[in-house]
C-alpha atoms as a PDB file:
ATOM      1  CA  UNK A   1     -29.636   2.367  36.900  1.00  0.00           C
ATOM      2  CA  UNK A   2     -31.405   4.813  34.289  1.00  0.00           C
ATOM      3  CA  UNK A   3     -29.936   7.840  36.489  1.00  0.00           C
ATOM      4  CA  UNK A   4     -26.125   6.339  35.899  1.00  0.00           C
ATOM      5  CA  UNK A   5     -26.593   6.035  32.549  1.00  0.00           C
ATOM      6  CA  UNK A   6     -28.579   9.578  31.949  1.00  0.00           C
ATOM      7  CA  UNK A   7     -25.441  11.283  34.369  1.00  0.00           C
ATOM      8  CA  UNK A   8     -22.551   9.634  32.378  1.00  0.00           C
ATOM      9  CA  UNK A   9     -23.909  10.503  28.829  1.00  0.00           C
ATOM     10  CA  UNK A  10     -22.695  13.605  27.943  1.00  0.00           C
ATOM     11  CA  UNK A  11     -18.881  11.191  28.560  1.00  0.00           C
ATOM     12  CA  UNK A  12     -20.194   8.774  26.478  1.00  0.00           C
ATOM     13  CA  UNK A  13     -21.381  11.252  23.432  1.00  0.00           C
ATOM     14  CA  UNK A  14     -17.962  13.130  23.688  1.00  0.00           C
ATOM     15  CA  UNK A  15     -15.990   9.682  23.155  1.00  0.00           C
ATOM     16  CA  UNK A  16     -17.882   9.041  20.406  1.00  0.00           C
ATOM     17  CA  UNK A  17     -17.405  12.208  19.063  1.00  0.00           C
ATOM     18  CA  UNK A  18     -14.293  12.374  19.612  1.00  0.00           C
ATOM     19  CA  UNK A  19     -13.499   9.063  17.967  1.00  0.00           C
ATOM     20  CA  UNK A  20     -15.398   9.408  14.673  1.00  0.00           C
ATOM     21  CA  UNK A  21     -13.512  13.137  14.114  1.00  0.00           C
ATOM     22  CA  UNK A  22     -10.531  11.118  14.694  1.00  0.00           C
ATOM     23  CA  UNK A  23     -11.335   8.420  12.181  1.00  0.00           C
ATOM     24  CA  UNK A  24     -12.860  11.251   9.961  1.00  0.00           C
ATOM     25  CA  UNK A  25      -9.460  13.244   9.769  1.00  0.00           C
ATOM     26  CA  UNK A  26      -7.317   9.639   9.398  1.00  0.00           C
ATOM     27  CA  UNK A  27      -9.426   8.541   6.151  1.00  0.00           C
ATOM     28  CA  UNK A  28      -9.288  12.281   5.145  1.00  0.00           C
ATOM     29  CA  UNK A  29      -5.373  12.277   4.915  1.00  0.00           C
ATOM     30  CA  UNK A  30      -5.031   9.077   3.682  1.00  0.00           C
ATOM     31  CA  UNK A  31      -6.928   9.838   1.018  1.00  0.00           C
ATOM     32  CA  UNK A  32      -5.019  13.251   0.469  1.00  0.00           C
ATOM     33  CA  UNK A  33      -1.641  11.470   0.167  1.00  0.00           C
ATOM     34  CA  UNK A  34      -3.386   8.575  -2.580  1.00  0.00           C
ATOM     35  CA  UNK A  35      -3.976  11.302  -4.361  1.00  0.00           C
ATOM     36  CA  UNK A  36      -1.068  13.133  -4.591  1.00  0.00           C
ATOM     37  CA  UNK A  37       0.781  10.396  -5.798  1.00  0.00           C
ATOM     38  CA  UNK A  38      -1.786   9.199  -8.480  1.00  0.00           C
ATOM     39  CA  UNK A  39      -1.682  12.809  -9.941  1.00  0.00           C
ATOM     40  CA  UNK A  40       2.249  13.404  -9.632  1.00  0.00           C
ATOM     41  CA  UNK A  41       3.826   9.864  -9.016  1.00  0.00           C
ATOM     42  CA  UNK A  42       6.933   9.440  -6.325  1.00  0.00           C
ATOM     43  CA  UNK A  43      10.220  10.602  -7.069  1.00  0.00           C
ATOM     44  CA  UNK A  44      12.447   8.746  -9.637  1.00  0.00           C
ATOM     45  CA  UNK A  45      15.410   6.384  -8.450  1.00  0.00           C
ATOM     46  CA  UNK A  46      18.910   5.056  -9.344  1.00  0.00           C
ATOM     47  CA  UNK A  47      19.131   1.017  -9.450  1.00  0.00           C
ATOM     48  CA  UNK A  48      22.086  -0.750  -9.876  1.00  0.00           C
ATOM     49  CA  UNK A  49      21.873  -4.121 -11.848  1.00  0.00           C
ATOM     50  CA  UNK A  50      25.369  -4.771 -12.368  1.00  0.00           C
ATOM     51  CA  UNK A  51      29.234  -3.801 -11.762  1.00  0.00           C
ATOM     52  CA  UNK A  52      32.190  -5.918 -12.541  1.00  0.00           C
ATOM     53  CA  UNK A  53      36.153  -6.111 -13.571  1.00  0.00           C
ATOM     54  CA  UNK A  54      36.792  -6.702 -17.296  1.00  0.00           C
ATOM     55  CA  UNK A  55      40.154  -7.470 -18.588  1.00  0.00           C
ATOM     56  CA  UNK A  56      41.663  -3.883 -19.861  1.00  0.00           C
ATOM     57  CA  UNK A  57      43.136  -2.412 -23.202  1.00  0.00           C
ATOM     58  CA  UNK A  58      46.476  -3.331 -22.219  1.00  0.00           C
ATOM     59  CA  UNK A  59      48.243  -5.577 -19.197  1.00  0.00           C
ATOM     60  CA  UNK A  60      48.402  -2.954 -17.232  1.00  0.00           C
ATOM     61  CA  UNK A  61      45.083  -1.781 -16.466  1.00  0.00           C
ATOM     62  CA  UNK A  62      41.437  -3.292 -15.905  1.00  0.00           C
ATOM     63  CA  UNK A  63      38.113  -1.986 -16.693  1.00  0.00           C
ATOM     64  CA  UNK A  64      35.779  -1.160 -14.127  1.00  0.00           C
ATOM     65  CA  UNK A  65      32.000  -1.100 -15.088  1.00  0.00           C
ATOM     66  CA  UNK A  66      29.149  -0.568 -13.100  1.00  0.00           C
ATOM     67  CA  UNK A  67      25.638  -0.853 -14.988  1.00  0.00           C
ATOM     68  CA  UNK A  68      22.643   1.037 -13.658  1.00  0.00           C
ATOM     69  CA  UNK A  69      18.977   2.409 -14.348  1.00  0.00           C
ATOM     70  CA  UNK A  70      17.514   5.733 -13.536  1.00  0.00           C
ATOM     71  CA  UNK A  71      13.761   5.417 -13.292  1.00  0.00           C
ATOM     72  CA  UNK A  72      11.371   8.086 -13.477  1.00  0.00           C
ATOM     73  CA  UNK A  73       8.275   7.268 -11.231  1.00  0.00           C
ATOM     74  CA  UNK A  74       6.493  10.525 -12.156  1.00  0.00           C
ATOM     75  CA  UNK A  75       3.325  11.513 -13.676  1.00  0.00           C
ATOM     76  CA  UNK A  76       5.545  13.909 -16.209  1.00  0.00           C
ATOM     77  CA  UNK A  77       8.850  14.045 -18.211  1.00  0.00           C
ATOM     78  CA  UNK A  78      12.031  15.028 -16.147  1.00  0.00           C
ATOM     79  CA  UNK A  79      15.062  15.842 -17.842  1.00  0.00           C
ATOM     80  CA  UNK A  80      18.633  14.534 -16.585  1.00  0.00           C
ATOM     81  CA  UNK A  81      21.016  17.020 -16.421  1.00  0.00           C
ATOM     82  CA  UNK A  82      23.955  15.598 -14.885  1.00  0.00           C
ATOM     83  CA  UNK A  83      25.630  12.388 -13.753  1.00  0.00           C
ATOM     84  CA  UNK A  84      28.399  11.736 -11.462  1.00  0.00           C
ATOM     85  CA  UNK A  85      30.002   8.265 -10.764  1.00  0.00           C
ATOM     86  CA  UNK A  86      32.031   8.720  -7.605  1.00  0.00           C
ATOM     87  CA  UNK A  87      34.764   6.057  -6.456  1.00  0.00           C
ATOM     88  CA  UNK A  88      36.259   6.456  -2.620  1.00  0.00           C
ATOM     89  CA  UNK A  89      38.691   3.664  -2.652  1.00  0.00           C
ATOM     90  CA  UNK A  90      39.357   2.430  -7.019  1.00  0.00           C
ATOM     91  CA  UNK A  91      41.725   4.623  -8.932  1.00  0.00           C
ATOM     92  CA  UNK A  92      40.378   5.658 -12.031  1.00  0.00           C
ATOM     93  CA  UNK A  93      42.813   6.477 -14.314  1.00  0.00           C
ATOM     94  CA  UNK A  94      41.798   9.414 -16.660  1.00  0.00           C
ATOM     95  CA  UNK A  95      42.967   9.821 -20.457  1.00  0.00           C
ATOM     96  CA  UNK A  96      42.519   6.035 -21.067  1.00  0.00           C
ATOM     97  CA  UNK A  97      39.981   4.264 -23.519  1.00  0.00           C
ATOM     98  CA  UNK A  98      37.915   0.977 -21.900  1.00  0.00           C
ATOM     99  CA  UNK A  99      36.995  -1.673 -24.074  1.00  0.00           C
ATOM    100  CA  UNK A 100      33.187  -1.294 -23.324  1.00  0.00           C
ATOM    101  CA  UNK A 101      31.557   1.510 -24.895  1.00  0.00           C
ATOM    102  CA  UNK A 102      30.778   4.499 -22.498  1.00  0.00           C
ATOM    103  CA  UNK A 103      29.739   7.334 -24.735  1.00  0.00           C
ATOM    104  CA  UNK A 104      29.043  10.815 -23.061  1.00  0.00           C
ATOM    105  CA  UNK A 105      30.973   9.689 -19.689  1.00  0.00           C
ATOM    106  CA  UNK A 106      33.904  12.161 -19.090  1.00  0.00           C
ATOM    107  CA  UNK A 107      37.161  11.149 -16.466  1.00  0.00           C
ATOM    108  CA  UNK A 108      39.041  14.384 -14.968  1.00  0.00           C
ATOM    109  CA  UNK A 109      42.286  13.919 -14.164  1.00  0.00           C
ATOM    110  CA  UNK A 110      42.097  15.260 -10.176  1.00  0.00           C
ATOM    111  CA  UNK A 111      39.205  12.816  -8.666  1.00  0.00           C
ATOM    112  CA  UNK A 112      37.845   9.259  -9.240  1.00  0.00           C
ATOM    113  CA  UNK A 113      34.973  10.306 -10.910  1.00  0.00           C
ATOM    114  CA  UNK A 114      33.029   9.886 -14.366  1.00  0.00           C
ATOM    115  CA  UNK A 115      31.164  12.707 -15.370  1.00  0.00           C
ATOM    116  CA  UNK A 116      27.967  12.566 -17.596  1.00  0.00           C
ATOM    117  CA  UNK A 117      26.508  16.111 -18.726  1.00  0.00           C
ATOM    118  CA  UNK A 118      24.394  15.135 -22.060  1.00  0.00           C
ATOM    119  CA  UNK A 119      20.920  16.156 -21.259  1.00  0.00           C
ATOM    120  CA  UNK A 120      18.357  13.372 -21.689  1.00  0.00           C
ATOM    121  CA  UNK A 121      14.777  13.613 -21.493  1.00  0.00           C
ATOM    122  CA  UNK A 122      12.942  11.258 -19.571  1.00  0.00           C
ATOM    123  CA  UNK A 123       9.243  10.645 -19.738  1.00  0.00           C
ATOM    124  CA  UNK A 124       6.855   9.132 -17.472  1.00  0.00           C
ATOM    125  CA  UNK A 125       7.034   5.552 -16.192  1.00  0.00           C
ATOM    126  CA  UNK A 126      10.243   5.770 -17.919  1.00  0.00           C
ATOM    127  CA  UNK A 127      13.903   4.038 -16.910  1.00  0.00           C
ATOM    128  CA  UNK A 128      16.887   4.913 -19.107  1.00  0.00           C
ATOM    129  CA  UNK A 129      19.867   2.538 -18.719  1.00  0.00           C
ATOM    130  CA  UNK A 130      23.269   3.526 -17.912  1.00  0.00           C
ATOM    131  CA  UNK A 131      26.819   1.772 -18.831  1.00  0.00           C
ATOM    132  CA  UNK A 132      29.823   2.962 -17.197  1.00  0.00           C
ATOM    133  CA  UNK A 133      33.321   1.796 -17.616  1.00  0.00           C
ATOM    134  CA  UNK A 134      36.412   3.366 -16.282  1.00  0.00           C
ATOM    135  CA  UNK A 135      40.532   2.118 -16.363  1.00  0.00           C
ATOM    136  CA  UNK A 136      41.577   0.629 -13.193  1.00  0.00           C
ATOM    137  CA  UNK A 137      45.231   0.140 -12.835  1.00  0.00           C
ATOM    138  CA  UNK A 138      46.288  -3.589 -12.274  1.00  0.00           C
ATOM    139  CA  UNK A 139      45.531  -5.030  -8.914  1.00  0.00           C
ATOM    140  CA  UNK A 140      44.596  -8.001  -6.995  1.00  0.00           C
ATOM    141  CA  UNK A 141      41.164  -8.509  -7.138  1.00  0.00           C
ATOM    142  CA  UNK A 142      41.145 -10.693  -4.013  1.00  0.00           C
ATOM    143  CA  UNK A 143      38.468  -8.149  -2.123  1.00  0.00           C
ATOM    144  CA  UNK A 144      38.287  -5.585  -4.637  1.00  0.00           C
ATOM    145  CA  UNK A 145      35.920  -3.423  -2.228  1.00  0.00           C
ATOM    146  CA  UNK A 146      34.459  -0.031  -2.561  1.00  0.00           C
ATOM    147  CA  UNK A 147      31.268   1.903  -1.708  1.00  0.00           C
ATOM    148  CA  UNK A 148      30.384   4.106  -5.468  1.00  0.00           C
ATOM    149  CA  UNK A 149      28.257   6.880  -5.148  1.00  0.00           C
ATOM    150  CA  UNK A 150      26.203   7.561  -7.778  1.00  0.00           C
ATOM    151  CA  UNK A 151      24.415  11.353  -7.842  1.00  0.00           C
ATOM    152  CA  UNK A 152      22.095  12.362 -10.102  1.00  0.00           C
ATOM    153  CA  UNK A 153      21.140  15.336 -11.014  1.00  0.00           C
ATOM    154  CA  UNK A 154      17.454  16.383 -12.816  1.00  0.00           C
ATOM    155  CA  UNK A 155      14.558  19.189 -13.625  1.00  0.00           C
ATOM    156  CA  UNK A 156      11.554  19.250 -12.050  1.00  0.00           C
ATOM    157  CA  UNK A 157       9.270  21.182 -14.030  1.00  0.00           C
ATOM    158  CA  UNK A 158       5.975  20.944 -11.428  1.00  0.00           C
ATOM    159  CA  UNK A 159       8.497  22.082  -9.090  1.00  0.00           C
ATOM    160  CA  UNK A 160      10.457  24.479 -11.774  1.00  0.00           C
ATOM    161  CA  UNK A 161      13.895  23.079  -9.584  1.00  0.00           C
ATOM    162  CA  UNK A 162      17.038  21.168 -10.533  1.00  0.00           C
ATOM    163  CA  UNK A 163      16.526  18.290  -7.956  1.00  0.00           C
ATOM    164  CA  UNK A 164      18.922  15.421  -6.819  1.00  0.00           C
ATOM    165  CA  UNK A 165      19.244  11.174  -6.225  1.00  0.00           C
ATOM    166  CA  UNK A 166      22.239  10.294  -4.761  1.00  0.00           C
ATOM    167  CA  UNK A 167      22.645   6.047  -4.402  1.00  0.00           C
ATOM    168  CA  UNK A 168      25.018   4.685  -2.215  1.00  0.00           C
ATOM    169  CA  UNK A 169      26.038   1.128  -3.823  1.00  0.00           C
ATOM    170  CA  UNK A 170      28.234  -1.422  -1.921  1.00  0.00           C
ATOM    171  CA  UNK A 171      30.380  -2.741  -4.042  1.00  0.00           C
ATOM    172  CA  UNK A 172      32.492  -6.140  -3.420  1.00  0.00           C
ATOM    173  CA  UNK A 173      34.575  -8.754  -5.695  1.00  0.00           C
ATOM    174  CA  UNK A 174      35.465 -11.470  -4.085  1.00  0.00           C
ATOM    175  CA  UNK A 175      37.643 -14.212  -5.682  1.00  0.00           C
ATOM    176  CA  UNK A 176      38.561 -17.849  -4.925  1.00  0.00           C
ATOM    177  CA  UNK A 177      42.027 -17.702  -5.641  1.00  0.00           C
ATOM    178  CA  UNK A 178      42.702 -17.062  -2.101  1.00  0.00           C
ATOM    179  CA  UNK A 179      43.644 -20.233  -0.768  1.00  0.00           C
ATOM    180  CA  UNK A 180      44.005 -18.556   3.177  1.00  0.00           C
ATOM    181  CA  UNK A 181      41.350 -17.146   4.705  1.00  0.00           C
ATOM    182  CA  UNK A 182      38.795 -18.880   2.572  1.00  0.00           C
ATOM    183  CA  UNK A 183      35.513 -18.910   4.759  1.00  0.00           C
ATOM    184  CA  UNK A 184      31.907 -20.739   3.455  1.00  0.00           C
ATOM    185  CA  UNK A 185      30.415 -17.735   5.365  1.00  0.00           C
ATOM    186  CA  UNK A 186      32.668 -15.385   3.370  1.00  0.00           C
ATOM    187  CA  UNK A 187      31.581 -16.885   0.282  1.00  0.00           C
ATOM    188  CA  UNK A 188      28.278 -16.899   1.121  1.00  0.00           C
ATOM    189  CA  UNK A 189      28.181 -12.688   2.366  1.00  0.00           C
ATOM    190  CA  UNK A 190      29.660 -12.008  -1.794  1.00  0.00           C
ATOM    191  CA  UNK A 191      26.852 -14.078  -2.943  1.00  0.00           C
ATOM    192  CA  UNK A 192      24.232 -11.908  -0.891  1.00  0.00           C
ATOM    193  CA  UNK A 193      25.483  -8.469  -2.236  1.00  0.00           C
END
């Protein structure tokens, strides 16, 4: 018995060996990664907390708004630099006032877009909220539908770049004025999103 255990030793001591390096280098990089983000944070985010149809400045158009938050998760100030507000399937109609303020937002004629180039310094553990209204023209807004795309563009200073978010939002406005079609399930989907 003492001979078996004396010949398989060396296989036993190896194992172990080979298991505490493992658990060594496992506690070593979790640790590494804690604190990298205690000294420089994670990277900042775009949340949407709103979006909605308002009634327009004339009969002929609605307003469009879409309300959202950039946070900055960081250890140190960013600064914004840019802001785009990108529509794939709404029609934003450029050269027309909303009735909710949007100061600073821009609408070119060629695109759906809203453009937002005022600089704004952000420090850390700070969120800066954003309001953006745009003139739709006059539609049914039985499954108003579209997916925004928000990008975002900021400094880095630790990193000495001009970095970017982009947040894909799902964006759907249902109505009950449908009287065909009406589904409890349907209803319930808006509700979720």
């Amino acid at each position: 018995m003492m001979d078996e255990i004396v010949r398989y030793a060396p296989l036993f001591q190896l194992a172990a060996y080979t298991s505490l390096t493992l658990s060594t280098v496992i506690v070593g990089v979790t640790a590494l990664i804690f604190t990298y983000r205690n000294n420089f944070g994670w990277k900042p985010i775009v949340l949407v907390t709103s979006h909605g149809v308002g009634s327009g400045m004339d009969d002929e158009h609605f307003d469009v708004a879409l309300k959202y938050e950039v946070w900055n998760r960081r250890k140190y100030p960013i600064v914004l630099r840019s802001m785009t507000v990108r529509f794939k399937t709404i029609s934003v109609v450029s050269g027309m006032s909303t009735r909710l303020p949007s100061p600073g937002w821009e609408i070119p004629g060629w695109a759906s877009e809203l453009y937002y180039r005022e600089e704004k310094s952000l420090g850390p553990s700070e969120r800066l909220v954003f309001d953006v209204a745009a003139p739709l023209k006059r539609r049914s807004l039985d499954d108003l539908e579209d997916r925004p795309i928000i990008r975002v563009s900021y400094y880095d200073p630790r990193a000495n770049k001009v970095k970017i978010i982009r947040k894909k939002y799902h964006w759907h406005l249902t109505t009950l004025s449908k009287p065909r079609g009406f589904s409890p399930a349907r209803l319930l989907g808006h509700w979720r999103s």
